[in-house]
Protein backbone atom coordinates (compact mmCIF):
# COMPACT_ATOMS: atom_id res chain seq x y z
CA UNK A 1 200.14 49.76 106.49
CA UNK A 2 197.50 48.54 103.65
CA UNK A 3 199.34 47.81 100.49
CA UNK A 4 198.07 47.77 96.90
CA UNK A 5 199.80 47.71 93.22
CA UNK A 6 199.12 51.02 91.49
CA UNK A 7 200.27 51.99 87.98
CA UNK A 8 201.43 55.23 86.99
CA UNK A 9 198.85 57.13 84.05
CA UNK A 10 200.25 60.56 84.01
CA UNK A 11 203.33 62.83 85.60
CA UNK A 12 202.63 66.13 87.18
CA UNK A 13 205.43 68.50 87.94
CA UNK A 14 204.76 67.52 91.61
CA UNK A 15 203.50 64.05 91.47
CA UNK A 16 201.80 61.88 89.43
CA UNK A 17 198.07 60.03 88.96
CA UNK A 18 198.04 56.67 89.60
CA UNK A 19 195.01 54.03 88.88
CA UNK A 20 194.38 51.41 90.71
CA UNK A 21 191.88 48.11 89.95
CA UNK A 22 189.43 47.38 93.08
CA UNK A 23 190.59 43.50 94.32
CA UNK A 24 186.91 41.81 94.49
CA UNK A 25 186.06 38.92 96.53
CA UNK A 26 183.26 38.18 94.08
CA UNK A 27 185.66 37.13 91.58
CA UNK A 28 187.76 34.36 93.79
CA UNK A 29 184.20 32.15 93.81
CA UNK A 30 183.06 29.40 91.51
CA UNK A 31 179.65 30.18 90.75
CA UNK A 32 180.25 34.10 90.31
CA UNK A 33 178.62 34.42 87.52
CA UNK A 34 175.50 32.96 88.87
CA UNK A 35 175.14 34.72 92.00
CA UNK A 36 173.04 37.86 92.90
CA UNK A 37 175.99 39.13 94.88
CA UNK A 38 178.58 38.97 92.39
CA UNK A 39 176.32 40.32 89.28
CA UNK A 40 175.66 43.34 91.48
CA UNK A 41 179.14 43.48 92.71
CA UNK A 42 180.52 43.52 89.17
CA UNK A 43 177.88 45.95 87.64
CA UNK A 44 178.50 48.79 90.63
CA UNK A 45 182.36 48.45 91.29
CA UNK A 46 184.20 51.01 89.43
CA UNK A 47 186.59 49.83 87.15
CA UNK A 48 189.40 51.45 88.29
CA UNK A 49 190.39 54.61 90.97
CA UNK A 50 192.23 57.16 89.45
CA UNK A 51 194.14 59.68 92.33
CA UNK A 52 197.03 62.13 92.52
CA UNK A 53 199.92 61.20 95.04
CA UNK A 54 202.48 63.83 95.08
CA UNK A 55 206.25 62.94 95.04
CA UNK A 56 209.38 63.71 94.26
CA UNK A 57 210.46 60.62 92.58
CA UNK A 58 211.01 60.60 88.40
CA UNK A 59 208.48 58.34 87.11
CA UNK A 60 207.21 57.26 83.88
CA UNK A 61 203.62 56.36 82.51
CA UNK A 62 202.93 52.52 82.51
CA UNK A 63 205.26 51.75 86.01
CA UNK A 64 203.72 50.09 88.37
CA UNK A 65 204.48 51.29 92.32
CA UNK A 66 203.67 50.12 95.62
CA UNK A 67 201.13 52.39 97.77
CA UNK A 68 200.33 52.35 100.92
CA UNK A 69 198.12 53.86 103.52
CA UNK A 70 197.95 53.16 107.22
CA UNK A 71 195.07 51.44 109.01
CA UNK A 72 194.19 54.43 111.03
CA UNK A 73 193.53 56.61 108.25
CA UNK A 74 191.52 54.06 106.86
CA UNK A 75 189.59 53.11 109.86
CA UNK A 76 189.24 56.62 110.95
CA UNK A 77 187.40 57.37 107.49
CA UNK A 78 185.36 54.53 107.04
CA UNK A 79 183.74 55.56 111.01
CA UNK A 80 183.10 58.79 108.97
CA UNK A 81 181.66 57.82 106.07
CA UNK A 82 180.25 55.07 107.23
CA UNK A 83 179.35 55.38 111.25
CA UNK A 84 178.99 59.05 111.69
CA UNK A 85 175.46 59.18 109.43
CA UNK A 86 174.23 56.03 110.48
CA UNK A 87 174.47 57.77 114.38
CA UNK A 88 173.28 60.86 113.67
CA UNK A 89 170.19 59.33 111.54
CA UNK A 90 169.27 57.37 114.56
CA UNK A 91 170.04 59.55 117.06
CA UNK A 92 167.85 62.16 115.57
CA UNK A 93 165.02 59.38 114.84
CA UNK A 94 164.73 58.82 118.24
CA UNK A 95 164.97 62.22 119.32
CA UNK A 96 162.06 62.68 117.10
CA UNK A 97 160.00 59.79 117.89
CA UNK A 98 160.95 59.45 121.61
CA UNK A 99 161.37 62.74 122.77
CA UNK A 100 158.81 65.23 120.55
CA UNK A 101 156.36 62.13 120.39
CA UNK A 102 155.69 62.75 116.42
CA UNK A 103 154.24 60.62 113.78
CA UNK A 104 156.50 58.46 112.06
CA UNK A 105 156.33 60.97 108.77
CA UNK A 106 158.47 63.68 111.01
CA UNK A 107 160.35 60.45 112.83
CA UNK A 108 161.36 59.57 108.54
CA UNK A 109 161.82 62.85 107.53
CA UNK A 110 164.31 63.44 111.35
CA UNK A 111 166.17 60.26 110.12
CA UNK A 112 166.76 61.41 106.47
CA UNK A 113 168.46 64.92 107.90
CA UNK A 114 169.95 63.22 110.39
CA UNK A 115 172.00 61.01 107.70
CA UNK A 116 172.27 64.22 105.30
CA UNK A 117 173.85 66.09 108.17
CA UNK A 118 176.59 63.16 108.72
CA UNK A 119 177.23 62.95 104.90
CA UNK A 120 177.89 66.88 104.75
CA UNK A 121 180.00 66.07 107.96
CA UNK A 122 181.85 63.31 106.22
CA UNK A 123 181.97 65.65 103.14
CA UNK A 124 183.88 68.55 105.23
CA UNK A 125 186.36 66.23 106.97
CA UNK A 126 187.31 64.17 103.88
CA UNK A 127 188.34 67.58 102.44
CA UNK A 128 189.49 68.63 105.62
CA UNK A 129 192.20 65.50 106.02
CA UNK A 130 193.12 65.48 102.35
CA UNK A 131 194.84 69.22 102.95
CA UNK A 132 196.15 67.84 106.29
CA UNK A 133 198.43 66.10 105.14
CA UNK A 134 199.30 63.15 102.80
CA UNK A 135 197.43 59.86 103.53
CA UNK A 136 198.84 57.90 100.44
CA UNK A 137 202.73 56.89 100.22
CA UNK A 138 204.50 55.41 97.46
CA UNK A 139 206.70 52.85 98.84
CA UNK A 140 208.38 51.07 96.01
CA UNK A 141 209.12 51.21 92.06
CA UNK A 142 208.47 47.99 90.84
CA UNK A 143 211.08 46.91 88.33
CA UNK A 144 209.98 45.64 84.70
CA UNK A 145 210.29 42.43 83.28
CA UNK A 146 211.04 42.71 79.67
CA UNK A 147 211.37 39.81 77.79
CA UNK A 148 214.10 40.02 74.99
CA UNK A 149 213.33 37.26 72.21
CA UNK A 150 216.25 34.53 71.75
C-alpha cells in the first residue's frame, strides 16, 4: 500500500473530501530555484488534490488522516493513462506508414488518433474503476497536538 497524509476540508453524509499537497522531488535540491526542471515543476504542479473518499467514520474539518491505495491500482492506471496511448499511437503510426505506405502527413495524423483513441480509452476505464469499487482507504485518524500555554 502507498501512503500519504491527507486533511479533511468538508463532511458529506457519506464521506468526506480530503486535500492532499503533491510531495515534489524538485523541492529536496539545493539549486531549485535555479533549475529549468524545478521552475517548470513548481509552475505546473497543482497545489493541492481535492477528492471524495467515502466512510463511515465521524470526522471533522482540519483532521488530518492516513490514505492509502495499493500498488496495483496505481500501476494498473498509470499503464492506462500512460502506456495504453503511447501503444496505440505507435501501433497505428506504423500501421499507417508500414502497412498503407502513406506520406508522413496521414502517418502524423494515424499517430494523433491513435493517442486520442487511448485517452478516450483511459477516459472510459478511469470512470469505469472509480464505480467498481473504492480504490482509496482511510487507514488512520491522526491525533492532534495542541499545545496548552503554561
Amino acid at each position: 500500500m502507498i501512503e500519504q497524509l491527507a486533511s479533511v476540508v468538508a463532511v458529506d453524509t457519506s464521506g468526506v473530501w480530503l486535500t492532499t499537497t503533491p510531495v515534489s522531488s524538485c523541492n529536496a535540491c539545493n539549486v531549485s530555484d535555479d533549475c529549468g526542471t524545478g521552475i517548470v515543476a513548481k509552475t505546473l504542479t497543482p497545489r493541492q488534490h481535492r477528492f471524495f473518499v467515502s466512510t463511515s467514520l465521524s470526522l471533522l474539518p482540519g483532521e488530518q488522516v492516513k490514505i492509502a491505495v495499493s500498488e496495483q491500482n496505481l500501476l494498473q492506471a498509470a499503464f492506462v493513462v500512460y502506456l495504453l496511448p503511447l501503444v496505440l499511437m505507435l501501433l497505428s503510426a506504423l500501421y499507417v506508414s508500414n502497412g498503407l505506405q502513406l506520406t508522413e502527413g496521414w502517418v502524423m495524423l494515424a499517430a494523433l488518433l491513435g493517442a486520442s483513441i487511448g485517452f478516450f480509452i483511459a477516459r472510459r476505464f478511469s470512470l469505469w474503476q472509480q464505480t467498481k469499487t473504492e480504490q482509496i482507504h482511510i487507514i488512520q485518524v491522526l491525533p492532534e497536538l495542541k499545545i496548552h500555554p503554561a
